[in-house]
C-alpha atoms as a PDB file:
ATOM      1  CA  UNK A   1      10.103 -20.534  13.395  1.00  0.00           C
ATOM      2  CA  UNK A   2       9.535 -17.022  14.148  1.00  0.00           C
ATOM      3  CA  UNK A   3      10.198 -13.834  12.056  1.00  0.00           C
ATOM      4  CA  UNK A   4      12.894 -11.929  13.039  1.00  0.00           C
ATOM      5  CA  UNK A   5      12.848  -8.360  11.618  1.00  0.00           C
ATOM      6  CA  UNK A   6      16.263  -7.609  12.979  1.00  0.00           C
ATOM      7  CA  UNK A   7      17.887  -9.643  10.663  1.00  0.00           C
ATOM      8  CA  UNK A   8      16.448  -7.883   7.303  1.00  0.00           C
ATOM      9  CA  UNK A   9      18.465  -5.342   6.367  1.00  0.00           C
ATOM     10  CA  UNK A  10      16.304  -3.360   3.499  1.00  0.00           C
ATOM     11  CA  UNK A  11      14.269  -0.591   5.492  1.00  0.00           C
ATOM     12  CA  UNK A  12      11.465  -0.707   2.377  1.00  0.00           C
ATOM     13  CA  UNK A  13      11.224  -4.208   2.710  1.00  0.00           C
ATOM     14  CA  UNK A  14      10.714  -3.865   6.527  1.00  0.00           C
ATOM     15  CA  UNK A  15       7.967  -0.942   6.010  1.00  0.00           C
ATOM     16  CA  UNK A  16       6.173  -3.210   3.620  1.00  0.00           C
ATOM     17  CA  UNK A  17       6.301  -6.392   5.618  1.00  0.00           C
ATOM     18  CA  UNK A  18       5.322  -4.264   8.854  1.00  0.00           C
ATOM     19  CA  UNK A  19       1.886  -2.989   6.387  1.00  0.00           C
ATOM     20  CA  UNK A  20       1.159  -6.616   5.493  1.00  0.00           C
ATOM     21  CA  UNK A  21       1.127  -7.212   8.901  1.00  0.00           C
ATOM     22  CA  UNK A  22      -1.068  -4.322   9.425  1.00  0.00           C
ATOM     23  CA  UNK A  23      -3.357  -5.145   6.565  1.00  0.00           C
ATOM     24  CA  UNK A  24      -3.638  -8.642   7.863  1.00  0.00           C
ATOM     25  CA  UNK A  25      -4.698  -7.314  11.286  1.00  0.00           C
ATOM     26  CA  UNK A  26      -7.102  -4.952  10.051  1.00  0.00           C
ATOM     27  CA  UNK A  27      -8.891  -7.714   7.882  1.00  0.00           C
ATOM     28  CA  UNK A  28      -9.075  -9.958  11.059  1.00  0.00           C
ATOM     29  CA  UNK A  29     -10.470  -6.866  13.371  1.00  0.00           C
ATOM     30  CA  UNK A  30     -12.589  -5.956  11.071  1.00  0.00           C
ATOM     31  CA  UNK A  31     -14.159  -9.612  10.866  1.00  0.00           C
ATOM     32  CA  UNK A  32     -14.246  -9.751  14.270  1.00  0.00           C
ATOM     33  CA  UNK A  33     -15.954  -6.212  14.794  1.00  0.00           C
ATOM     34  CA  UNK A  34     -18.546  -7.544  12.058  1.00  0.00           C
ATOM     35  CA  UNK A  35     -19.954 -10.436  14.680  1.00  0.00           C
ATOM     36  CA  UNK A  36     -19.898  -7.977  17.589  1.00  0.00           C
ATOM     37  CA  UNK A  37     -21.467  -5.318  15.685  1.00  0.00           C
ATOM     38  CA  UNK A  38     -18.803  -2.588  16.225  1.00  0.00           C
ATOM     39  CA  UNK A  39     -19.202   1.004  14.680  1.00  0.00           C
ATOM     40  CA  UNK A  40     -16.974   1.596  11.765  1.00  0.00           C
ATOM     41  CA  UNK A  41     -15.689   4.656  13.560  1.00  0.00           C
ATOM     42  CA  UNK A  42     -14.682   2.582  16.787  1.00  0.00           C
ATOM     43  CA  UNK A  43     -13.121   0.277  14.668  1.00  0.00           C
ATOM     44  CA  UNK A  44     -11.333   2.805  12.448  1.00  0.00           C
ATOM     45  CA  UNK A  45      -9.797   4.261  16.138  1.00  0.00           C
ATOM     46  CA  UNK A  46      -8.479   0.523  16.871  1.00  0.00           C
ATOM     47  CA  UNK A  47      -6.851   0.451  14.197  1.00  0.00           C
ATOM     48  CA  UNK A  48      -4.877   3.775  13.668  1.00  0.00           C
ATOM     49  CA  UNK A  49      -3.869   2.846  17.410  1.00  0.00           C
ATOM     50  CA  UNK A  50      -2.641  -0.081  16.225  1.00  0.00           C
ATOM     51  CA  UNK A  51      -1.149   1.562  13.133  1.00  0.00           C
ATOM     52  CA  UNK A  52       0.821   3.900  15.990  1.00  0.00           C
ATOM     53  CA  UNK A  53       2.190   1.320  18.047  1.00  0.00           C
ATOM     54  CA  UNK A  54       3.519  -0.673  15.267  1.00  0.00           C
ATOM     55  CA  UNK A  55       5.390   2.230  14.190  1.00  0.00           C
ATOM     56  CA  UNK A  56       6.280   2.762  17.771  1.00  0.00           C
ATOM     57  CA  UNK A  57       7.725  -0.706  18.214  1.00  0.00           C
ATOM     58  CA  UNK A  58       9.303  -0.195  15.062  1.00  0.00           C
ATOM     59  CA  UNK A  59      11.588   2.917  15.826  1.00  0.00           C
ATOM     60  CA  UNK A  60      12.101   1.169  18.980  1.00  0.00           C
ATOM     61  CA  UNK A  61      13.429  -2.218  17.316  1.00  0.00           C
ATOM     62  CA  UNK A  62      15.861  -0.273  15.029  1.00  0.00           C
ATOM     63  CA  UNK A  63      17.156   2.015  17.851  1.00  0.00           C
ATOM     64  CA  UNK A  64      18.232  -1.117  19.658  1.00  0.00           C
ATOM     65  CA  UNK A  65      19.637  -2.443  16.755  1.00  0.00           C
ATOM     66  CA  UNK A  66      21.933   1.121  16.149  1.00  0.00           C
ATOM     67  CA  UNK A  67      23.128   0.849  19.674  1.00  0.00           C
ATOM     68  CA  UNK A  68      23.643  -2.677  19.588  1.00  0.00           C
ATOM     69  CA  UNK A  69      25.644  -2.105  16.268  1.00  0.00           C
ATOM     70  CA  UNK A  70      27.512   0.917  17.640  1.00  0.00           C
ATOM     71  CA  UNK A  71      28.160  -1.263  20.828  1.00  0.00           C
ATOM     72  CA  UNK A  72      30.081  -4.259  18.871  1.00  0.00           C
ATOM     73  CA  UNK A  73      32.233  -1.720  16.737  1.00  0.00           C
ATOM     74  CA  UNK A  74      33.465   0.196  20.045  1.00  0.00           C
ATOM     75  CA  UNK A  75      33.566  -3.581  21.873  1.00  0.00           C
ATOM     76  CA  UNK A  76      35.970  -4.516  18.535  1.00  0.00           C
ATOM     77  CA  UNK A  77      38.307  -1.660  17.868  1.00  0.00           C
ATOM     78  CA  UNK A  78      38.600  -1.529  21.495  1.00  0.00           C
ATOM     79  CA  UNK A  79      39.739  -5.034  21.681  1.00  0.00           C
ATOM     80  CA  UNK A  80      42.350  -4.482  18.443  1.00  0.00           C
ATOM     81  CA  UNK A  81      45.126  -2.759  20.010  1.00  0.00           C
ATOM     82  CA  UNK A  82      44.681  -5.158  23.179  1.00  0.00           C
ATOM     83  CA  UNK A  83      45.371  -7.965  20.918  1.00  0.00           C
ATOM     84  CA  UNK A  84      48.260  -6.403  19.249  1.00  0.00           C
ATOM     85  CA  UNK A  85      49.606  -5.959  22.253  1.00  0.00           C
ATOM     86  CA  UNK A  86      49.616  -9.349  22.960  1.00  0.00           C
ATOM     87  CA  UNK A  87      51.342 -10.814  19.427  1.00  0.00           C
END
């Protein structure tokens, strides 16, 4: 299965799952940048790009989801007085 942060509604819980994530990345670049011997300071600049677009996709993710909200409430009250019209 995958994760779906959409369906979490607690914005702390979704900043602290989205650093786990991070962390876990970091460790794994970091490992890898060990066997290619990469400078600290190119790896550093990896990963507060990385840090960036996370956020990025973040903001993104929950914009979607306001508009998508905002979208089914004006799809439902619009539908209301069709239906009781129709009674």
């Amino acid at each position: 299965t995958q994760f779906d942060p959409s369906k979490i509604d607690d914005e702390n819980l979704k900043i602290s799952i989205l650093r786990e994530i991070l962390e876990c990345q970091r460790l794994l670049l970091t490992i890898h940048a060990k066997k290619q011997n990469v400078q600290n300071q190119a790896l550093y600049d990896i990963f507060e790009e990385w840090k960036i677009l996370a956020i990025i996709v973040d903001r993104i993710c929950f914009v979607f989801y306001l508009v998508s909200m905002l979208a089914a409430s004006v799809i439902f009250f619009a539908r209301e007085p069709i239906m009781k019209r129709n009674k």
